[in-house]
N, C-alpha and C. Protein backbone atom coordinates (compact mmCIF):
# COMPACT_ATOMS: atom_id res chain seq x y z
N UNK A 1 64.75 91.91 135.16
CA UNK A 1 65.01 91.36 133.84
C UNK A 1 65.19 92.48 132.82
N UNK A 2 64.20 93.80 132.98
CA UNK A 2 64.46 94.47 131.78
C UNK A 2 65.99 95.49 132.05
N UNK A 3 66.11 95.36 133.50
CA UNK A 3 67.30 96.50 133.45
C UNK A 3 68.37 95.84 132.85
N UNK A 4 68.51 94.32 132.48
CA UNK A 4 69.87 93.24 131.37
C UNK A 4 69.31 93.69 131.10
N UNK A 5 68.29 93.89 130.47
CA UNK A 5 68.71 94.09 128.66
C UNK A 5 69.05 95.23 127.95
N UNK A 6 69.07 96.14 128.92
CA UNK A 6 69.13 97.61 128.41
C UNK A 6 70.98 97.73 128.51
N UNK A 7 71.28 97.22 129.09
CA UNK A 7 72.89 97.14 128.80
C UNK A 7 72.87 95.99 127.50
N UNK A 8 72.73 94.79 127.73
CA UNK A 8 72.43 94.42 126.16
C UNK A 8 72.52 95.30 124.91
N UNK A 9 71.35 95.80 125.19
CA UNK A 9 70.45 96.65 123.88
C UNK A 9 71.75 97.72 123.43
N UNK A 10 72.47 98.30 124.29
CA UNK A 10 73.58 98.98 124.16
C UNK A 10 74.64 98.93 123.49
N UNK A 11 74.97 97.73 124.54
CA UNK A 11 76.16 96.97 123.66
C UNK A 11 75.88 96.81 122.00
N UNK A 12 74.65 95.92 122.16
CA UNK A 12 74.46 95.98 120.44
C UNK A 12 74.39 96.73 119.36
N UNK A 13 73.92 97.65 119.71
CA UNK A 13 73.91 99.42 119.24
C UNK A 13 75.14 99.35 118.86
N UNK A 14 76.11 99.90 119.97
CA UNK A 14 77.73 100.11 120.17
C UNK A 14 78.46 99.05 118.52
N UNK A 15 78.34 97.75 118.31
CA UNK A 15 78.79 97.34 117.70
C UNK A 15 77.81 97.19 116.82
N UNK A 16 76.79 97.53 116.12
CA UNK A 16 76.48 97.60 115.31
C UNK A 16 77.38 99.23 114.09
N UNK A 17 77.12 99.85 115.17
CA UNK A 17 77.53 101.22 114.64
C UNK A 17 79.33 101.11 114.36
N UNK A 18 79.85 100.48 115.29
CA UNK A 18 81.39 100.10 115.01
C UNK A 18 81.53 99.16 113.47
N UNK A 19 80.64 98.55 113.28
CA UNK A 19 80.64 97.63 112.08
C UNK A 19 80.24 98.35 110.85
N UNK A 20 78.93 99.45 111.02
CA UNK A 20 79.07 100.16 109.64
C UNK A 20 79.87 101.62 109.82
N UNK A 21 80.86 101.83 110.85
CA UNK A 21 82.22 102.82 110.45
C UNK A 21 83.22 102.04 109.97
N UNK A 22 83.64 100.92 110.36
CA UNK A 22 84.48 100.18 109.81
C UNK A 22 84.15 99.47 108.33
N UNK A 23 82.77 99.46 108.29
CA UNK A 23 82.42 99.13 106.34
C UNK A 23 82.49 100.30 105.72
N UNK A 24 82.50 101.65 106.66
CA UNK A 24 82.34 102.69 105.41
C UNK A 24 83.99 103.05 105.56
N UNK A 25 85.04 102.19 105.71
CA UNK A 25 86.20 102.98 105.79
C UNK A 25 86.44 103.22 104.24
N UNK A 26 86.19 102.33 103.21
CA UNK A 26 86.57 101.89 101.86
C UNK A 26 85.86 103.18 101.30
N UNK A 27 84.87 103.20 101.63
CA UNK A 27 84.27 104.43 100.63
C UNK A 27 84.69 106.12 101.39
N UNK A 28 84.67 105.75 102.22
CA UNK A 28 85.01 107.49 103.14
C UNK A 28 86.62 107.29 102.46
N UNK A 29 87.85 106.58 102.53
CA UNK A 29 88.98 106.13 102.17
C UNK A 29 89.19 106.64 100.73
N UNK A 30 88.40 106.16 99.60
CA UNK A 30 88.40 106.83 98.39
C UNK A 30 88.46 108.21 98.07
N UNK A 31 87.22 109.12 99.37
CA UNK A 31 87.39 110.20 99.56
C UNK A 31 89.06 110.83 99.93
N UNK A 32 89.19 110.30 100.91
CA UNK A 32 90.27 110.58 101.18
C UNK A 32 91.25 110.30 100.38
N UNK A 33 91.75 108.98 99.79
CA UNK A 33 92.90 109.08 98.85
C UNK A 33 92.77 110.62 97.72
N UNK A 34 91.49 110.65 97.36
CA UNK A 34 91.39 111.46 96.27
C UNK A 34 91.75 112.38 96.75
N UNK A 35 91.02 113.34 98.06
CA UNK A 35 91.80 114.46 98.48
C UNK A 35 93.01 114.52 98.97
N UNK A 36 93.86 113.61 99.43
CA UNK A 36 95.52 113.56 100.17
C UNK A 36 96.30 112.94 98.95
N UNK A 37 96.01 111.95 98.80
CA UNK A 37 96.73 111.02 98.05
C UNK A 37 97.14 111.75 96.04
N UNK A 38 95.98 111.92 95.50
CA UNK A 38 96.22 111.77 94.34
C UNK A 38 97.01 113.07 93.63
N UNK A 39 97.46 113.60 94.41
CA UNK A 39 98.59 114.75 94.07
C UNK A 39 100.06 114.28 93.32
N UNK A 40 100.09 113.11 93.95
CA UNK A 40 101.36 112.29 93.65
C UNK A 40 101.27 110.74 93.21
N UNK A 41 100.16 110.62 93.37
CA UNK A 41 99.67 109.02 93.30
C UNK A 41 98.32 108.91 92.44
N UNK A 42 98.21 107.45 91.95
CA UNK A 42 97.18 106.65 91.45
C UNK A 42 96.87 105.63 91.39
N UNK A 43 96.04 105.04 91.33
CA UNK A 43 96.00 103.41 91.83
C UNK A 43 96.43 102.69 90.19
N UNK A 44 96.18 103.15 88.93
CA UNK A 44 96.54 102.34 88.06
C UNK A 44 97.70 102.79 87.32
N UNK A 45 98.45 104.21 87.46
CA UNK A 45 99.59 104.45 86.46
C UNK A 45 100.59 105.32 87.46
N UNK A 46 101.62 105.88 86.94
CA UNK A 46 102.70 106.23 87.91
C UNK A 46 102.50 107.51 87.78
N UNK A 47 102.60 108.52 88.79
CA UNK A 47 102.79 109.79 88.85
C UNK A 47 103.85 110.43 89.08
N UNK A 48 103.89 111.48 89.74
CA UNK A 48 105.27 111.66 90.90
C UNK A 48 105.51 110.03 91.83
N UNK A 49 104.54 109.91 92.35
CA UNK A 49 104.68 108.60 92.90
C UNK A 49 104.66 107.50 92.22
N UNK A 50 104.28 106.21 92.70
CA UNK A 50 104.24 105.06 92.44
C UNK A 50 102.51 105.11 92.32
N UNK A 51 102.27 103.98 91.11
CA UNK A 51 101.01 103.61 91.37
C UNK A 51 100.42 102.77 92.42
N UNK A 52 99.64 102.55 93.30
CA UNK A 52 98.91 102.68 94.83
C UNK A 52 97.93 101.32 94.87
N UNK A 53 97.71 101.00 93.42
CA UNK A 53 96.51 99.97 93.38
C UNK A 53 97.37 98.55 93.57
N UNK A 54 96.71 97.52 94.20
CA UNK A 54 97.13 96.82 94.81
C UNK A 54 98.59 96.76 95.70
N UNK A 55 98.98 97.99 96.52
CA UNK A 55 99.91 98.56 97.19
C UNK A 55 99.75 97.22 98.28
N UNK A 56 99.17 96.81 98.94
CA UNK A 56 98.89 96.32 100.29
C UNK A 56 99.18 94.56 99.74
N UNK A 57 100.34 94.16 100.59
CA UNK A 57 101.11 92.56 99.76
C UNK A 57 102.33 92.71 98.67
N UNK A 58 102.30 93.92 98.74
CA UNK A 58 103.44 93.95 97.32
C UNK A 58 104.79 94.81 98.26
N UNK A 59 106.08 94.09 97.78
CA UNK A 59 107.16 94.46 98.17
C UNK A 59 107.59 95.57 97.74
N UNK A 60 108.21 96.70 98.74
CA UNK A 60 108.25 98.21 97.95
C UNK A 60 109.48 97.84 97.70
N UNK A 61 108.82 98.86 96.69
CA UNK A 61 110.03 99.54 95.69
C UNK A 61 110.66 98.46 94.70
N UNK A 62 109.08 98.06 94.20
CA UNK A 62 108.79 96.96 92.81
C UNK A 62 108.23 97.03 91.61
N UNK A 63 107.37 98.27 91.85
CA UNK A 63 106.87 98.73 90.51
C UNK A 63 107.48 98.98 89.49
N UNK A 64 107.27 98.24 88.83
CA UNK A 64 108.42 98.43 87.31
C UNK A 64 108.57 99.66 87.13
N UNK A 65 109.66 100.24 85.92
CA UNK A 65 110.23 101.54 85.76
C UNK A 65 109.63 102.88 86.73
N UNK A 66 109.64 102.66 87.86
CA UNK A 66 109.66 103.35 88.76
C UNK A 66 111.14 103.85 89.45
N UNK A 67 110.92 104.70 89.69
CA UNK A 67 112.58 105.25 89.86
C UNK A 67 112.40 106.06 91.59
N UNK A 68 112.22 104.30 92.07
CA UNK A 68 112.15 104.57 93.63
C UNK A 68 113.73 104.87 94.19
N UNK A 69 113.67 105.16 95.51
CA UNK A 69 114.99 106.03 96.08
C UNK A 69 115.83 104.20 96.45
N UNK A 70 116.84 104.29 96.66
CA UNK A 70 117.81 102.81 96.85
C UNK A 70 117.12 102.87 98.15
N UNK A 71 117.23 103.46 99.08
CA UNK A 71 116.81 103.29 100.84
C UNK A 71 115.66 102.13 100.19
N UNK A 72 114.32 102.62 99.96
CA UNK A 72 113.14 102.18 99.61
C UNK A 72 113.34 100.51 98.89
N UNK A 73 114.17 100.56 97.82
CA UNK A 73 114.28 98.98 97.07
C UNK A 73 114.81 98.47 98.21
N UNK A 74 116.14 98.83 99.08
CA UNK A 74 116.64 98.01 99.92
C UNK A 74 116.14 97.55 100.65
N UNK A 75 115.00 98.03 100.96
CA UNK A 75 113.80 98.40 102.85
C UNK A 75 114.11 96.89 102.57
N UNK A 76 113.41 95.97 101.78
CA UNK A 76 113.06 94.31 102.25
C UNK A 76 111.18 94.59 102.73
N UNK A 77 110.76 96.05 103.06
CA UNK A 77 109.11 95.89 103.41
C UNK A 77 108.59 95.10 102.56
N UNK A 78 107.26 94.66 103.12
CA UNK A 78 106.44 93.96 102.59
C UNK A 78 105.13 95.04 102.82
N UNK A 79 104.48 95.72 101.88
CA UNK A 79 103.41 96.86 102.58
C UNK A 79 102.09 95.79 102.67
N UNK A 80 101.94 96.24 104.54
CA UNK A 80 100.51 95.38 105.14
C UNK A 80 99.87 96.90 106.16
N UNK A 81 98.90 96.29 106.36
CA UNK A 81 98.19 97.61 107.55
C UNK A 81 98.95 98.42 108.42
N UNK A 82 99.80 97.73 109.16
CA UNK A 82 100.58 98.74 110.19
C UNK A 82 101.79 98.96 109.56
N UNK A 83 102.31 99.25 108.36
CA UNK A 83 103.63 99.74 108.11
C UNK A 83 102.91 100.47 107.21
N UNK A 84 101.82 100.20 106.42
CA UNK A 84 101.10 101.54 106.17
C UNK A 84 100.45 102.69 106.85
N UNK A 85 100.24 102.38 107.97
CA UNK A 85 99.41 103.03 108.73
C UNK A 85 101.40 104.08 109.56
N UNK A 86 102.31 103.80 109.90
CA UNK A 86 103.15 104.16 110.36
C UNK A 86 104.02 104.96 108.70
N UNK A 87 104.14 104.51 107.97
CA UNK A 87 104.56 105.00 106.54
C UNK A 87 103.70 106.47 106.65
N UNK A 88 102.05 106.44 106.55
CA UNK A 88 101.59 107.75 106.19
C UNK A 88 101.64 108.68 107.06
N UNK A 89 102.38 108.06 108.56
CA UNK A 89 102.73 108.74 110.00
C UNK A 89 103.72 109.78 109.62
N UNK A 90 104.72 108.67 109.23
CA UNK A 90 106.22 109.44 109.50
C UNK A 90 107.00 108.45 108.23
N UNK A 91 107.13 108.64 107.18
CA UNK A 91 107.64 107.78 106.15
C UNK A 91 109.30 107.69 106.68
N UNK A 92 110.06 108.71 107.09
CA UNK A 92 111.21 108.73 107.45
C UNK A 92 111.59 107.61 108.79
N UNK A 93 110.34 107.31 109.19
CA UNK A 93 110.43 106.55 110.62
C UNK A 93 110.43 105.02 110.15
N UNK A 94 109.88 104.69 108.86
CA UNK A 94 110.21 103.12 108.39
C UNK A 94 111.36 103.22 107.48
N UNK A 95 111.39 104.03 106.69
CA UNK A 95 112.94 104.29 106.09
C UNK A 95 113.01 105.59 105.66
N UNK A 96 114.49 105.84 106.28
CA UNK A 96 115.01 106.98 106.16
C UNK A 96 115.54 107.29 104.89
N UNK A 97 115.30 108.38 104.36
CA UNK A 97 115.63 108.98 102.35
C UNK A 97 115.05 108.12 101.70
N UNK A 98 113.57 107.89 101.97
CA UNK A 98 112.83 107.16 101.24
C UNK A 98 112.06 108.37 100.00
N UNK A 99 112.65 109.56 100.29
CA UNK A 99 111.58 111.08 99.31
C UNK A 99 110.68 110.70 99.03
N UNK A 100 109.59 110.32 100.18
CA UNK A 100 108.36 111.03 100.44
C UNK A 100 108.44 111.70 101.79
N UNK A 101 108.03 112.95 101.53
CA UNK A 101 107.63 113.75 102.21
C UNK A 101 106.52 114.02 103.12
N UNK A 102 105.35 113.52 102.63
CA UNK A 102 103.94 113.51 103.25
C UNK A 102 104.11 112.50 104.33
N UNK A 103 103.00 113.53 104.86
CA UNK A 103 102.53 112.81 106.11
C UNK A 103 101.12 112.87 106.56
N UNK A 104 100.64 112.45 106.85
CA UNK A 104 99.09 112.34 107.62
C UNK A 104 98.81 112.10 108.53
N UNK A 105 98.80 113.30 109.95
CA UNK A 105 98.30 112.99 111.28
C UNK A 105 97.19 112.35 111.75
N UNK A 106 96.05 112.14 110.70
CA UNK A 106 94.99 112.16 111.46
C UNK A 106 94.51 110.52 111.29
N UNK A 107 94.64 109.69 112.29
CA UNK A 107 94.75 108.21 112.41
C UNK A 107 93.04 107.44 111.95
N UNK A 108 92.45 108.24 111.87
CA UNK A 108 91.11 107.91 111.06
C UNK A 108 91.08 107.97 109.33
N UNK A 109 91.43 109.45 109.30
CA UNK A 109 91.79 109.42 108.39
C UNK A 109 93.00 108.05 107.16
N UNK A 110 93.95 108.31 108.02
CA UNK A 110 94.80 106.95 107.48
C UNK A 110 94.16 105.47 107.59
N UNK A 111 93.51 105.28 108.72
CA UNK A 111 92.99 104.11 108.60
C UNK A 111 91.78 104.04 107.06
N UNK A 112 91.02 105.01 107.28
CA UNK A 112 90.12 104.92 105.96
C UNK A 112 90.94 104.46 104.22
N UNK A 113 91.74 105.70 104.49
CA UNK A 113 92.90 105.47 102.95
C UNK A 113 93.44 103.60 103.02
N UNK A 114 93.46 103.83 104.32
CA UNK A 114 94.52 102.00 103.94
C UNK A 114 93.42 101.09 103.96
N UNK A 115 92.67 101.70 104.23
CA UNK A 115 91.37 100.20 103.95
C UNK A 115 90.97 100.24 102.61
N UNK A 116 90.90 101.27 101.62
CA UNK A 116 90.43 101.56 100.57
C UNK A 116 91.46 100.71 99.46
N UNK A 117 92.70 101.33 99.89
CA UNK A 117 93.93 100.45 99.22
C UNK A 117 93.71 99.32 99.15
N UNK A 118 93.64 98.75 100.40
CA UNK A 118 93.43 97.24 100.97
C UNK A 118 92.50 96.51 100.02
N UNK A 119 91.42 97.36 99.67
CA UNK A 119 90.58 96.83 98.56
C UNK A 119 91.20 96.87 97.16
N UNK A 120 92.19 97.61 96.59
CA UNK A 120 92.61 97.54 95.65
C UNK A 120 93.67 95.95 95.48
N UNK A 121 93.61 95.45 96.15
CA UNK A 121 94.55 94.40 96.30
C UNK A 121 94.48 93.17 95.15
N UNK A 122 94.95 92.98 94.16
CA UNK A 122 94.40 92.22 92.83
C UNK A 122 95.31 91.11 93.21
């Protein structure tokens, strides 16, 4: 009987700890926008970029007097998790002469930023 439960006891561990990395994506995410992101971006006003806050549901290349590239208005995207998560990959790989340049290899990393966004969602 006690050797179940010690696989049990495991498992539960295992997803307990999966549940508070995945709650701390929003706050580790903030970190991160602030260090990658806010060079060009902000969640409430326009920079070089577009403003970022409620990015996640909103059709690109909609932000008023924003002077996004035609590729980008034309896309038809709708920005959700995996075209964000592929956007901060390779922006040229969802649309091409979209001028952004950046990129972000590191798939933790991006997941954190797009969950943080994700919370900006008004």
């Amino acid at each position: 009987m006690k050797l179940r439960m010690i696989p049990l006891m495991v498992l539960s561990a295992g997803l307990a700890l999966t549940a508070l990395t995945l709650a701390g994506y929003p706050a580790a995410g903030r970190a991160a926008f602030e260090k990658r992101c806010t060079g060009c971006h902000a969640l409430d006003h326009e920079k070089v970029g577009p403003r970022l806050g409620g990015v996640v549901g909103r059709k690109a290349g909609t932000v008023p007097n924003f002077d996004y590239s035609d590729a980008l208005k034309k896309s038809g995207i709708v920005w959700n998790v995996e075209i964000l998560d592929k956007w901060l990959t390779d922006p040229d790989s969802v649309v091409p002469d979209a001028d952004m340049t950046f990129r972000l290899n590191d798939a933790t990393e991006r997941a954190a930023i797009i969950a943080y966004l994700k919370e900006t969602h008004k």
